[in-house]
PDB file of N, CA and C in Angstrom:
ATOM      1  N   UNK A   1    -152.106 -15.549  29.707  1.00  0.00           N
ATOM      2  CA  UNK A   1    -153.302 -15.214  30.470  1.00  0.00           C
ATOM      3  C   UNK A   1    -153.199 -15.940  31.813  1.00  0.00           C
ATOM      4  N   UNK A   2    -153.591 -15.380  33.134  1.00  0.00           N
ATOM      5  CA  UNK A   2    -153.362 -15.537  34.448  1.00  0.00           C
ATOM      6  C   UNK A   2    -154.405 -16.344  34.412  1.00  0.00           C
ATOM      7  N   UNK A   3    -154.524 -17.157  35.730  1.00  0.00           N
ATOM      8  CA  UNK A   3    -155.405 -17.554  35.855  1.00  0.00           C
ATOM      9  C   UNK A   3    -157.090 -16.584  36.753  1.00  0.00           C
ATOM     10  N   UNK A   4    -156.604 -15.549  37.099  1.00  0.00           N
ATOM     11  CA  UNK A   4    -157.324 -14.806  37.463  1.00  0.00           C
ATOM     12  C   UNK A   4    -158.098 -14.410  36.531  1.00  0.00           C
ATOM     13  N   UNK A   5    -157.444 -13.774  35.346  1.00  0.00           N
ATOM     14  CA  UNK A   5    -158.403 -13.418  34.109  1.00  0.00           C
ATOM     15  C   UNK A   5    -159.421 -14.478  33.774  1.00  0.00           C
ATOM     16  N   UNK A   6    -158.687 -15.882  33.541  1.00  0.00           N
ATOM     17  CA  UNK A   6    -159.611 -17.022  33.389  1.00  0.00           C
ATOM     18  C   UNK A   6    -160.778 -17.293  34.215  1.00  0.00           C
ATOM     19  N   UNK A   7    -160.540 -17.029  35.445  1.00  0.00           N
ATOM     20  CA  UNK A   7    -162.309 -17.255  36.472  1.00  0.00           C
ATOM     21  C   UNK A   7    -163.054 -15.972  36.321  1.00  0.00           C
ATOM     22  N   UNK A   8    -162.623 -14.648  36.175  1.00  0.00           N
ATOM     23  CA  UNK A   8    -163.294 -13.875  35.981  1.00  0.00           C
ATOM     24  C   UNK A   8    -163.543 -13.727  34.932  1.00  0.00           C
ATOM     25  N   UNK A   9    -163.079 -14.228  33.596  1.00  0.00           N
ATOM     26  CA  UNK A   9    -164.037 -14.567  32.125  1.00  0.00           C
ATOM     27  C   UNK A   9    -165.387 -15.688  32.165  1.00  0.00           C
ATOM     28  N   UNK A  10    -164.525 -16.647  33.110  1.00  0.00           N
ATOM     29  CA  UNK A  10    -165.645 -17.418  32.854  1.00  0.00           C
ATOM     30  C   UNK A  10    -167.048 -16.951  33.891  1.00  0.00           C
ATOM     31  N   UNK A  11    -167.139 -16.268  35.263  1.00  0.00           N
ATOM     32  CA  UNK A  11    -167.934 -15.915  35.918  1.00  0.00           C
ATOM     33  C   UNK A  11    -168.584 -14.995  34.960  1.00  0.00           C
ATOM     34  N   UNK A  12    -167.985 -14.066  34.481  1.00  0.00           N
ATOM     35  CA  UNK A  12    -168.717 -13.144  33.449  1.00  0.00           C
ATOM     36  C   UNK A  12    -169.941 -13.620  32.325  1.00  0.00           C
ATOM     37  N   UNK A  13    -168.983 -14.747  32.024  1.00  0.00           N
ATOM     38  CA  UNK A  13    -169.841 -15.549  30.813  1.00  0.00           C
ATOM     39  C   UNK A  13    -171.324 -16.122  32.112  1.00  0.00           C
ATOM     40  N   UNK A  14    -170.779 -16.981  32.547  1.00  0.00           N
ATOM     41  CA  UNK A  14    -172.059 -17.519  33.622  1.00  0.00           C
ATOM     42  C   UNK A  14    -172.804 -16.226  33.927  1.00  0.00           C
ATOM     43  N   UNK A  15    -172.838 -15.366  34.143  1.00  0.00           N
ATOM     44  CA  UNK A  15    -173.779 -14.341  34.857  1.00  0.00           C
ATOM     45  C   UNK A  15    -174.471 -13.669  33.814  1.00  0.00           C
ATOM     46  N   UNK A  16    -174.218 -13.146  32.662  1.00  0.00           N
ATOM     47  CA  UNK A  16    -174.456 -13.539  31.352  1.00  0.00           C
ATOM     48  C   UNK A  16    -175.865 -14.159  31.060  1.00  0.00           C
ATOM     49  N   UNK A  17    -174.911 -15.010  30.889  1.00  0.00           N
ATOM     50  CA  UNK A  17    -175.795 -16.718  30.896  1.00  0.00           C
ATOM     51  C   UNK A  17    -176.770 -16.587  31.278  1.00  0.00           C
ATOM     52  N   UNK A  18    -176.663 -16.554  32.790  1.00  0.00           N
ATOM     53  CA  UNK A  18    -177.757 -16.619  33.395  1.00  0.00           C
ATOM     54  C   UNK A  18    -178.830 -15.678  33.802  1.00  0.00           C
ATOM     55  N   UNK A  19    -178.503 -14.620  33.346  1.00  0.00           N
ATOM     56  CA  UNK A  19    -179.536 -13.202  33.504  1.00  0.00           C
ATOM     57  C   UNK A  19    -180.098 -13.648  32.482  1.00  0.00           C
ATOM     58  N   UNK A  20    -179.495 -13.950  30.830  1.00  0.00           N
ATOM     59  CA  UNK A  20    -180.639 -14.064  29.663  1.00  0.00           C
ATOM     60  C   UNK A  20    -181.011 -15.178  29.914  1.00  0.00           C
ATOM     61  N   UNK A  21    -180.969 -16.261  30.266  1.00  0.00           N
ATOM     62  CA  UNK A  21    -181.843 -17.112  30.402  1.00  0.00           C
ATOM     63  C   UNK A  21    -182.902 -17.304  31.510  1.00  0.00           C
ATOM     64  N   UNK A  22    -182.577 -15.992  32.549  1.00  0.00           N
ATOM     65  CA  UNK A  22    -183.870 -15.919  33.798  1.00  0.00           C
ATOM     66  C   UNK A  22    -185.085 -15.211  32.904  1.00  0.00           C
ATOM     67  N   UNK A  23    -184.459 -14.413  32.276  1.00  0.00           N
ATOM     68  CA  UNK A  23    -185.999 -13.153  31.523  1.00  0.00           C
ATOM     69  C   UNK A  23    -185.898 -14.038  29.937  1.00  0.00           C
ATOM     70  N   UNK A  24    -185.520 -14.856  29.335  1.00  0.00           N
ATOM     71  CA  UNK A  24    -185.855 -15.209  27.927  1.00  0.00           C
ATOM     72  C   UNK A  24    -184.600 -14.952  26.939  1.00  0.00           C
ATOM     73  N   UNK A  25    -184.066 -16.020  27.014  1.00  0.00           N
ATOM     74  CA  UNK A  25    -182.858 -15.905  25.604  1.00  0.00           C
ATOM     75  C   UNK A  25    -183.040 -15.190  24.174  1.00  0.00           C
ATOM     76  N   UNK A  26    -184.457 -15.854  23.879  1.00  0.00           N
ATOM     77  CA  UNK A  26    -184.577 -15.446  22.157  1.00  0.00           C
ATOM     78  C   UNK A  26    -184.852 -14.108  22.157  1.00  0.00           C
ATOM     79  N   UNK A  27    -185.228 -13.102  22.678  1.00  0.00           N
ATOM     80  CA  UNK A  27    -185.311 -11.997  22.858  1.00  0.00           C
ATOM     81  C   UNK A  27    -183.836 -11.126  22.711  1.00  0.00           C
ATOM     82  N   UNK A  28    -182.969 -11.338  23.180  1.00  0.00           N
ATOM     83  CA  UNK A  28    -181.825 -10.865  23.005  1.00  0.00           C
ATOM     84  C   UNK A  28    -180.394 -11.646  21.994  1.00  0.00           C
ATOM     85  N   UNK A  29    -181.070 -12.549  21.245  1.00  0.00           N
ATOM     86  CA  UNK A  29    -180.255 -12.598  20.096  1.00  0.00           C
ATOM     87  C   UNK A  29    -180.796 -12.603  18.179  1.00  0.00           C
ATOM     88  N   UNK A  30    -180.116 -11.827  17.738  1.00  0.00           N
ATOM     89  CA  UNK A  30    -180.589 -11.271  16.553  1.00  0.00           C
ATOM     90  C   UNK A  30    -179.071 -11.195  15.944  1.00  0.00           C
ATOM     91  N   UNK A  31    -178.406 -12.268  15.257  1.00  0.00           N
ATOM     92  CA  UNK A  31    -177.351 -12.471  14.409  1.00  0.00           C
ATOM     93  C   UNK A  31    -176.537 -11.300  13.402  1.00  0.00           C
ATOM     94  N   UNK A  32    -177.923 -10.820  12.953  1.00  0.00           N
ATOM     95  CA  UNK A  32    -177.613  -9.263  12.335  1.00  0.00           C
ATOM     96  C   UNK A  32    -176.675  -7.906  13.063  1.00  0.00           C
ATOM     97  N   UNK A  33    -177.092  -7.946  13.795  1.00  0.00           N
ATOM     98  CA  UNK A  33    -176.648  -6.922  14.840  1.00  0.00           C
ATOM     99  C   UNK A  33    -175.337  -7.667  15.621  1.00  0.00           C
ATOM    100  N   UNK A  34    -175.159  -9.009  16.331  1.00  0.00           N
ATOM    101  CA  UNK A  34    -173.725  -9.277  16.561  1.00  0.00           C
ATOM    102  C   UNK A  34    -173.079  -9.301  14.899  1.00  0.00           C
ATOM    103  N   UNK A  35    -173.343  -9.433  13.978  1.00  0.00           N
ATOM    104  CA  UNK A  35    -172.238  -9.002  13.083  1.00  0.00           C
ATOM    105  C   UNK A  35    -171.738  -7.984  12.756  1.00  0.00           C
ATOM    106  N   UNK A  36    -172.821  -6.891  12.866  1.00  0.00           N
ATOM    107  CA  UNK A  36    -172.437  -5.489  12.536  1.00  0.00           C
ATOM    108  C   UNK A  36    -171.558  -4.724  13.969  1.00  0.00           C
ATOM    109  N   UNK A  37    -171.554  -5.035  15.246  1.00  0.00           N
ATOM    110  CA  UNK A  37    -170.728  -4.975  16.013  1.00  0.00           C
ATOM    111  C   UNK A  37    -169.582  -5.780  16.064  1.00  0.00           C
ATOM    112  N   UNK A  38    -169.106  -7.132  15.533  1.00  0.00           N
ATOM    113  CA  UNK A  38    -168.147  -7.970  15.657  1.00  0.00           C
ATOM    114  C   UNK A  38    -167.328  -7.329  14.506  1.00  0.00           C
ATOM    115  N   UNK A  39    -167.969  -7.079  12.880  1.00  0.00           N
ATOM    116  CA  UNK A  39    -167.041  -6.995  12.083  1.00  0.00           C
ATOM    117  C   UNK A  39    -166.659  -5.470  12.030  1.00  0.00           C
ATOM    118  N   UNK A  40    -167.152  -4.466  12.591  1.00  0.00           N
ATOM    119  CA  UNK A  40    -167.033  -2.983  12.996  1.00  0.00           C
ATOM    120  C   UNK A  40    -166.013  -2.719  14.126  1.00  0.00           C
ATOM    121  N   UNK A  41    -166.046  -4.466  14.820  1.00  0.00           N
ATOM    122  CA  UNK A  41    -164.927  -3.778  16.090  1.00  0.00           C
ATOM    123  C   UNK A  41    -163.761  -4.196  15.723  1.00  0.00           C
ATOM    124  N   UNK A  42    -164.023  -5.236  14.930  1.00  0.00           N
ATOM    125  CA  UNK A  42    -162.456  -5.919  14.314  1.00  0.00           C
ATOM    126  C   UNK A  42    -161.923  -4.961  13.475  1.00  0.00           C
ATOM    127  N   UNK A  43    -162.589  -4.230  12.545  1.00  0.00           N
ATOM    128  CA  UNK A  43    -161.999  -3.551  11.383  1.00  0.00           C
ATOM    129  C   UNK A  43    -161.357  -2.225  12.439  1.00  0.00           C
ATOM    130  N   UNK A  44    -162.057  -1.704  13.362  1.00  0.00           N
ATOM    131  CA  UNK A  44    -161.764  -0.591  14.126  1.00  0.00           C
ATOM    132  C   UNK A  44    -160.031  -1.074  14.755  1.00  0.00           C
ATOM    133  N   UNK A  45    -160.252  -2.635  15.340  1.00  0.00           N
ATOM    134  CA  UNK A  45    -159.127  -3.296  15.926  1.00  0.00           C
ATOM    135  C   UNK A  45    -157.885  -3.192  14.883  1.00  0.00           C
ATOM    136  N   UNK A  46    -158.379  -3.550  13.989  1.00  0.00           N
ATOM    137  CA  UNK A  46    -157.297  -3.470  13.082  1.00  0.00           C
ATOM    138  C   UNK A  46    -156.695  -1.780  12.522  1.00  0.00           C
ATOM    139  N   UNK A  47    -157.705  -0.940  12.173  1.00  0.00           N
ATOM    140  CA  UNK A  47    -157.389   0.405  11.621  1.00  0.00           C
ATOM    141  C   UNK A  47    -156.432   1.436  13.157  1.00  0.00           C
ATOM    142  N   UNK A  48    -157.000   1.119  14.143  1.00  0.00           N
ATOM    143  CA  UNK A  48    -156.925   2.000  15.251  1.00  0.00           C
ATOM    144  C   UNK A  48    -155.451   2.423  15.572  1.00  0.00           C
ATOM    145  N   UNK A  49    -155.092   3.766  14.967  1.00  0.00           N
ATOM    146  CA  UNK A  49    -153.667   3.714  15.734  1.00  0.00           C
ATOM    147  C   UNK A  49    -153.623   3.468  17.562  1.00  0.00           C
ATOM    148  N   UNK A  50    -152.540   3.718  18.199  1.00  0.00           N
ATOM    149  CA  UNK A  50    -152.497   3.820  19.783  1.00  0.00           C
ATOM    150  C   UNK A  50    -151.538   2.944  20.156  1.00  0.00           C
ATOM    151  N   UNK A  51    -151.284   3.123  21.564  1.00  0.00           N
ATOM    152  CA  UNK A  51    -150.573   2.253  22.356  1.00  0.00           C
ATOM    153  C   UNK A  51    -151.707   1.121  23.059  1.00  0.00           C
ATOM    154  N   UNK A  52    -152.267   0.890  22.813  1.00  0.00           N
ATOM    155  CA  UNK A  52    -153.460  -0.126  23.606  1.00  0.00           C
ATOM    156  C   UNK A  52    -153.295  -1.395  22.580  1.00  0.00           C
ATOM    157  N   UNK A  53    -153.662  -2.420  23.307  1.00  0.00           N
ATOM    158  CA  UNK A  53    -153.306  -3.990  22.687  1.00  0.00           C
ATOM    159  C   UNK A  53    -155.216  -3.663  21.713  1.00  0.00           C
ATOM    160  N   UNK A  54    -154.475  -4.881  20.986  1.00  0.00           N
ATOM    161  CA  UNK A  54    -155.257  -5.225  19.814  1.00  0.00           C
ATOM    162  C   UNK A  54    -156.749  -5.818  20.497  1.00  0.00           C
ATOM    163  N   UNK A  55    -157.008  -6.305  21.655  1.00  0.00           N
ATOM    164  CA  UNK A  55    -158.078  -6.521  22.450  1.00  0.00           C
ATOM    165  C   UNK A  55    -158.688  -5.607  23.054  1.00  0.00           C
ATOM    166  N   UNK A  56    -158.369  -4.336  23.496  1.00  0.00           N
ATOM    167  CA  UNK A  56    -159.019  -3.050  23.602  1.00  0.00           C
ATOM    168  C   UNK A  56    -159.506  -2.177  22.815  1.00  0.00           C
ATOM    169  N   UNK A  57    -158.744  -2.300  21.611  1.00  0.00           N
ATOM    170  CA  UNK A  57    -158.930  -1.616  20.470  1.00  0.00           C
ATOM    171  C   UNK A  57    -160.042  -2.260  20.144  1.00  0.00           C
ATOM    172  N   UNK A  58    -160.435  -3.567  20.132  1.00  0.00           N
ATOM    173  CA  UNK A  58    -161.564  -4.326  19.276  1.00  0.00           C
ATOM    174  C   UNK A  58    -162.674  -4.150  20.721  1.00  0.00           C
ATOM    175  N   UNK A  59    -162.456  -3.799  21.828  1.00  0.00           N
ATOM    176  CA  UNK A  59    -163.379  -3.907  22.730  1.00  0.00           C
ATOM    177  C   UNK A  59    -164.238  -2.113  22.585  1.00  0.00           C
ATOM    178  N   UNK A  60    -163.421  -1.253  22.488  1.00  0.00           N
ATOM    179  CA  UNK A  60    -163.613   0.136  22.342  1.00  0.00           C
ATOM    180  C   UNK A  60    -164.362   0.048  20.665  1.00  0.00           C
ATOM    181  N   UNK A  61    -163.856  -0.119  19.708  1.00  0.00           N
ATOM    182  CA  UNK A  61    -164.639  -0.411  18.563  1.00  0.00           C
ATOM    183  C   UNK A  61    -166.075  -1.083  18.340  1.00  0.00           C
ATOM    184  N   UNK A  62    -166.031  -2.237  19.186  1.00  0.00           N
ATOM    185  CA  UNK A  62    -166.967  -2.934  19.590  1.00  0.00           C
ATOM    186  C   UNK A  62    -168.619  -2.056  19.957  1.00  0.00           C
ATOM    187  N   UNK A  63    -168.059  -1.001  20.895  1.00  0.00           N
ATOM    188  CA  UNK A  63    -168.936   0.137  21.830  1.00  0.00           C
ATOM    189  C   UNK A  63    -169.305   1.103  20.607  1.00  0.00           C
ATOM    190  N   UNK A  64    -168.714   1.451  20.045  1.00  0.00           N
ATOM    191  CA  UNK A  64    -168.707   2.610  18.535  1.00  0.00           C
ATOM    192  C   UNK A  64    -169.858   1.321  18.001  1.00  0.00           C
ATOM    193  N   UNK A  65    -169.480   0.560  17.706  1.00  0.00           N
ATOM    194  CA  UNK A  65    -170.051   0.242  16.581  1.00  0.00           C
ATOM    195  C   UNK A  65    -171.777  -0.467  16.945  1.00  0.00           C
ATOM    196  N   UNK A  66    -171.979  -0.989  18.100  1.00  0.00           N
ATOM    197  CA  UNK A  66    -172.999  -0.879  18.617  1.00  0.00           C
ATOM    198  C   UNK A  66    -174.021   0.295  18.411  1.00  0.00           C
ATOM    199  N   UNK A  67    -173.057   1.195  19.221  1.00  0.00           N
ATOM    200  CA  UNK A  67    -173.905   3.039  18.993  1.00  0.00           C
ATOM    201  C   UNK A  67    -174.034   3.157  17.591  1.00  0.00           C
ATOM    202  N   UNK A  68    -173.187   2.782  16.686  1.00  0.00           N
ATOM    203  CA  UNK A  68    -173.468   3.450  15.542  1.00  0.00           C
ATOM    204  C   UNK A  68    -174.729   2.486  14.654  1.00  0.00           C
ATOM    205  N   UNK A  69    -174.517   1.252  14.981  1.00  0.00           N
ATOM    206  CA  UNK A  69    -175.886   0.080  14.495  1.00  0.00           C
ATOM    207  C   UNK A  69    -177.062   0.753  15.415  1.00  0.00           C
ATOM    208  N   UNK A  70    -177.407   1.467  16.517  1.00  0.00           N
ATOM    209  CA  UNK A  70    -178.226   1.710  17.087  1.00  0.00           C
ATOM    210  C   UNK A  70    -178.665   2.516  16.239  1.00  0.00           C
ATOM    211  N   UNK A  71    -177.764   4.109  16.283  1.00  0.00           N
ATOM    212  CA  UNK A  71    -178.633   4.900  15.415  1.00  0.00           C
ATOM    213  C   UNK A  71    -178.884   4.744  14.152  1.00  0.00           C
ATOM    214  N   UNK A  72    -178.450   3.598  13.342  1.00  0.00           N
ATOM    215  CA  UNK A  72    -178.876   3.350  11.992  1.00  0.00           C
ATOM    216  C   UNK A  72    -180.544   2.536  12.065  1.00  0.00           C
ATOM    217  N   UNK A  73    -180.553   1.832  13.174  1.00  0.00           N
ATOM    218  CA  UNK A  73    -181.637   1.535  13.786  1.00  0.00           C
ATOM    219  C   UNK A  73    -183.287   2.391  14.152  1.00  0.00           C
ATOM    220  N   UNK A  74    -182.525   3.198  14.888  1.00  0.00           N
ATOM    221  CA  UNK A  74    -183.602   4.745  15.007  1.00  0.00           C
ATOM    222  C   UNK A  74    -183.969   5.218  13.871  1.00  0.00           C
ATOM    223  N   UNK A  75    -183.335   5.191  12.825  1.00  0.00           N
ATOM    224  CA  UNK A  75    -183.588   5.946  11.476  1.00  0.00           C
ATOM    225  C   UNK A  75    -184.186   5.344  10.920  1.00  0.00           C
ATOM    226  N   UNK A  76    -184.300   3.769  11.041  1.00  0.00           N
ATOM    227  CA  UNK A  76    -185.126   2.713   9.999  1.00  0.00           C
ATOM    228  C   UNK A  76    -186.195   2.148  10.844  1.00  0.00           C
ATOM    229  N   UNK A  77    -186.389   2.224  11.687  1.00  0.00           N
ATOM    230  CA  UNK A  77    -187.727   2.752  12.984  1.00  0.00           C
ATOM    231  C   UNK A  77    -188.598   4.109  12.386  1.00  0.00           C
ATOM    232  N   UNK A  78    -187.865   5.015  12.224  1.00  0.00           N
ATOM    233  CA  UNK A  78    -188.882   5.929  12.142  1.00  0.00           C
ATOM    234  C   UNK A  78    -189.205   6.051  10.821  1.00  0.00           C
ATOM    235  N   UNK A  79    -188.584   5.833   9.712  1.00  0.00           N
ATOM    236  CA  UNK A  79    -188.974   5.281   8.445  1.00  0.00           C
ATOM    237  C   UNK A  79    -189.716   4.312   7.956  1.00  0.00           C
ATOM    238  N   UNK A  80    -190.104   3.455   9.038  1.00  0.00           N
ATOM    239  CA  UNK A  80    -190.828   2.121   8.408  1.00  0.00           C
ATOM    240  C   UNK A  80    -192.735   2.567   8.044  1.00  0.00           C
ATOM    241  N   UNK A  81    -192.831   1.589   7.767  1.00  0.00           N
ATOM    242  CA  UNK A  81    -194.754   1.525   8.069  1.00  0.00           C
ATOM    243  C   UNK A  81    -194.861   1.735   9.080  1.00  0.00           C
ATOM    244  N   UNK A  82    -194.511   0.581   9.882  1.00  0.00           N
ATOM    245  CA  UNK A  82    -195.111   0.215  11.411  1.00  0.00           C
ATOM    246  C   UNK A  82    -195.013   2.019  11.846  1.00  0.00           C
ATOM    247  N   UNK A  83    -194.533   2.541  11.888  1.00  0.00           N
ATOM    248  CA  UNK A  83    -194.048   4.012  12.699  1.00  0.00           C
ATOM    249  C   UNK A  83    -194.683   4.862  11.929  1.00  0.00           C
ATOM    250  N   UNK A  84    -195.204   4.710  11.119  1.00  0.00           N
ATOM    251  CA  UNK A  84    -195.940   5.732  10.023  1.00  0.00           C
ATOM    252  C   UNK A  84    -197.690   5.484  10.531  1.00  0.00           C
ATOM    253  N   UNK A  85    -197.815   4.080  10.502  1.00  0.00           N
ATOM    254  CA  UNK A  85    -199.284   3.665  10.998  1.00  0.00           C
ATOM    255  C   UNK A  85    -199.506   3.716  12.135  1.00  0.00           C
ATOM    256  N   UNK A  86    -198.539   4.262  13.420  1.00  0.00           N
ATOM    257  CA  UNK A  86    -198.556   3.937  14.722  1.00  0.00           C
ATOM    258  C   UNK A  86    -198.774   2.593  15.480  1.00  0.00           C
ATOM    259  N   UNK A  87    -198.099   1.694  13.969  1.00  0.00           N
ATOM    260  CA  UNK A  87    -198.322   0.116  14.882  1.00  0.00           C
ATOM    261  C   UNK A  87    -197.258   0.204  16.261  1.00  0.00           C
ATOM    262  N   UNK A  88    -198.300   0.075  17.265  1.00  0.00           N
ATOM    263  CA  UNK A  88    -196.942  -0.419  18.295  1.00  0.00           C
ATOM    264  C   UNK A  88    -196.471  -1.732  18.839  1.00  0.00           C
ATOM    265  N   UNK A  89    -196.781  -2.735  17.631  1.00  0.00           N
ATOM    266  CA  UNK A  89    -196.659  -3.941  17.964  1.00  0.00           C
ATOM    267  C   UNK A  89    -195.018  -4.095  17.339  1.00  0.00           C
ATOM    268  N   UNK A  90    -195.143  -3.595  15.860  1.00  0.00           N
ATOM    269  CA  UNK A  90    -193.848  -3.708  15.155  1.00  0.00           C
ATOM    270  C   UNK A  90    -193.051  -2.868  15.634  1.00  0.00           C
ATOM    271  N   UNK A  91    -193.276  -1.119  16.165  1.00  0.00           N
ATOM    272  CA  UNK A  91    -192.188  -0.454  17.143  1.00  0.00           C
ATOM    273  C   UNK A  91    -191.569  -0.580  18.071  1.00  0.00           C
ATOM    274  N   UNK A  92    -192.705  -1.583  18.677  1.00  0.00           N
ATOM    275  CA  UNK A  92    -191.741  -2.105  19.994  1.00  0.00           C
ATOM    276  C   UNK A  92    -190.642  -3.421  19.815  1.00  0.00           C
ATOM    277  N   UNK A  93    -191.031  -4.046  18.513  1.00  0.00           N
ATOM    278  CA  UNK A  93    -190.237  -4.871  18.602  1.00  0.00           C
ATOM    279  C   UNK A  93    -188.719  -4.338  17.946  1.00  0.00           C
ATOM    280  N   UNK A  94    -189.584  -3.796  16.821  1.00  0.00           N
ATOM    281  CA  UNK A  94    -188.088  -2.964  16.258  1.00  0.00           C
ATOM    282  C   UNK A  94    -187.018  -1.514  17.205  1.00  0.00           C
ATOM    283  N   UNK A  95    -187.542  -1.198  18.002  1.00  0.00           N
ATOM    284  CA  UNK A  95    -186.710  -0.953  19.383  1.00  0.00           C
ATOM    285  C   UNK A  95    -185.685  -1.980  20.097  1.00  0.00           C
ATOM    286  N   UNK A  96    -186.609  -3.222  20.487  1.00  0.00           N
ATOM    287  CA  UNK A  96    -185.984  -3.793  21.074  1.00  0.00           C
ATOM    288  C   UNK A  96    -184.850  -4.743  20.542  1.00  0.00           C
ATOM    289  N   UNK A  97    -184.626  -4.724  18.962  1.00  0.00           N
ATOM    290  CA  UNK A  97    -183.836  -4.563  18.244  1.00  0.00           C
ATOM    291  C   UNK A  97    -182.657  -3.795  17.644  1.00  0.00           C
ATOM    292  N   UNK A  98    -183.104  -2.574  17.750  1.00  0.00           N
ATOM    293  CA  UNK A  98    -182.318  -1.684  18.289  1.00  0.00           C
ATOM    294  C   UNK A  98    -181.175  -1.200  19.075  1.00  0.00           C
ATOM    295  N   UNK A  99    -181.845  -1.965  20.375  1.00  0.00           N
ATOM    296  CA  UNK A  99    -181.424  -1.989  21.191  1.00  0.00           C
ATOM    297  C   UNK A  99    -180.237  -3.247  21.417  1.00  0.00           C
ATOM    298  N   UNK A 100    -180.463  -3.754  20.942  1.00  0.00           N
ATOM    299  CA  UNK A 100    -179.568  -4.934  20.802  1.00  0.00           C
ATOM    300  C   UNK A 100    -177.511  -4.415  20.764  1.00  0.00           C
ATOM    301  N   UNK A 101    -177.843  -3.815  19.189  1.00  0.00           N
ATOM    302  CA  UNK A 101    -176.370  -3.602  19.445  1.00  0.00           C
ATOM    303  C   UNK A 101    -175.478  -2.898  20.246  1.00  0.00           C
ATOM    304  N   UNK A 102    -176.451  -2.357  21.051  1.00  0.00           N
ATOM    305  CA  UNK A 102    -175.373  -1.532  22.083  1.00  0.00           C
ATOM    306  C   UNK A 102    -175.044  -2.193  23.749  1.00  0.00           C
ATOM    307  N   UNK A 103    -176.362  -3.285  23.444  1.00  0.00           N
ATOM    308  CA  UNK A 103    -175.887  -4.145  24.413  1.00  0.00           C
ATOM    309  C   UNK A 103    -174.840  -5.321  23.772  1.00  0.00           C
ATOM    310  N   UNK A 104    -174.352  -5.809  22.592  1.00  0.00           N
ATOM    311  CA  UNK A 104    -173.720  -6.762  22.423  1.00  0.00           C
ATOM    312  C   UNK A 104    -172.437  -5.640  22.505  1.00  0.00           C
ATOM    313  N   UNK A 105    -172.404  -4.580  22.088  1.00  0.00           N
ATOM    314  CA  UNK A 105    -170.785  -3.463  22.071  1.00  0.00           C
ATOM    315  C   UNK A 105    -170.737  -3.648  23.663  1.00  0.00           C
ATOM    316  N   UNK A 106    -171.233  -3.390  24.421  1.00  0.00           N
ATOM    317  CA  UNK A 106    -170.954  -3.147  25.786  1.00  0.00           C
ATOM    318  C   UNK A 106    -170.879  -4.295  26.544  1.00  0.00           C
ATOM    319  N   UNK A 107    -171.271  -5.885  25.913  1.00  0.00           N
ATOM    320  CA  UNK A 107    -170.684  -6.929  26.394  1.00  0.00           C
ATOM    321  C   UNK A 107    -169.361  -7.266  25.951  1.00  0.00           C
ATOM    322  N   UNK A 108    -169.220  -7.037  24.415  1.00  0.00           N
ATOM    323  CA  UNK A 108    -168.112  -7.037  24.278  1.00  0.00           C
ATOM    324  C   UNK A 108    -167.050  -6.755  24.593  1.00  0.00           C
ATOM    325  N   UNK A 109    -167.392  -4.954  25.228  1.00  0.00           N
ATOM    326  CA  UNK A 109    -166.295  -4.419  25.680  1.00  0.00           C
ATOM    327  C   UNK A 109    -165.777  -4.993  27.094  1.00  0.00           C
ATOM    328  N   UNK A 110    -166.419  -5.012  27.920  1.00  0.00           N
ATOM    329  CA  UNK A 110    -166.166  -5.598  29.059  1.00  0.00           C
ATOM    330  C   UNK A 110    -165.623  -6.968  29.348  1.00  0.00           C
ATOM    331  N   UNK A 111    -165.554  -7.829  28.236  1.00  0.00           N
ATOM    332  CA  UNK A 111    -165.311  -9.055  28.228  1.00  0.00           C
ATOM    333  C   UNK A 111    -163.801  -8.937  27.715  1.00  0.00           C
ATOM    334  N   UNK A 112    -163.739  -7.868  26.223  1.00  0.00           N
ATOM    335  CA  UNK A 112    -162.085  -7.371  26.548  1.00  0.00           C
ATOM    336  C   UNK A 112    -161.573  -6.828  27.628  1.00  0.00           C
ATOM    337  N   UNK A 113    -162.325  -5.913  28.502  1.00  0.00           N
ATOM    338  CA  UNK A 113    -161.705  -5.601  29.526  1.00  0.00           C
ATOM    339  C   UNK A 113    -160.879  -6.795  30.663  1.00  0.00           C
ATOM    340  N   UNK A 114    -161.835  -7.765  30.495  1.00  0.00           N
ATOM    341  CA  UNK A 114    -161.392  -8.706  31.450  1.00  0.00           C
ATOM    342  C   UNK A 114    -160.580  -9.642  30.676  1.00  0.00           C
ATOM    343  N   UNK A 115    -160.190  -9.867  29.869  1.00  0.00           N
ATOM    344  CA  UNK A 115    -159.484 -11.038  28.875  1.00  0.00           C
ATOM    345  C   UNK A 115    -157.830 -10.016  28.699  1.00  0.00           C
ATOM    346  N   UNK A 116    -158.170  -8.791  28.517  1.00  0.00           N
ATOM    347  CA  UNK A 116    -156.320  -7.494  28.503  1.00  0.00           C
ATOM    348  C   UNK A 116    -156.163  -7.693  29.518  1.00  0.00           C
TER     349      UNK A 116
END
């Protein structure tokens, strides 16, 4: 690894950083959801035929598997109480949960982008 990759990983991480901690950290981490994108992009990393290194493969998997925790998300949103009673206290939060894994796939990916 160049050292170029190295300042532009670490600027990445800082900017990161520092966007979730200008609007509120705890809001955007939910452990559940980085696992179901981490162990979805690894298994993808590992299964994926191609010519692409093993860090793209897990960065592209990463993005799948986000989208695919999302829409398992939408489905258990519109199945719950809260969405049945029109609570919009619990919909909005369970959205913004939701929403989560397709932002941790799409950090991910980009962070392989810059680390290949």
């Amino acid at each position: 690894m160049n050292a170029t990759k190295i300042v532009c990983a670490v600027v990445y991480v800082l900017m990161i950083a520092a966007t979730l901690i200008t609007v509120g950290v705890s809001q955007y981490i939910d452990l559940n959801s980085l696992i179901v994108v981490i162990v979805i992009g690894a298994l993808f990393a590992a299964a994926a035929k191609g010519e692409e290194s093993l860090v793209q493969k897990f960065g592209n998997g990463a993005v799948r598997a986000g989208w695919l925790g999302s829409i398992i998300g939408i489905i258990a949103v519109f199945g719950s109480d809260g969405f049945a009673s029109a609570d919009m206290s619990k919909i909005g939060m369970a959205l913004a949960v939701v929403s989560l894994t397709v932002f941790y796939g799409y950090t991910l990916k980009l962070a392989a982008m810059i680390l290949d």
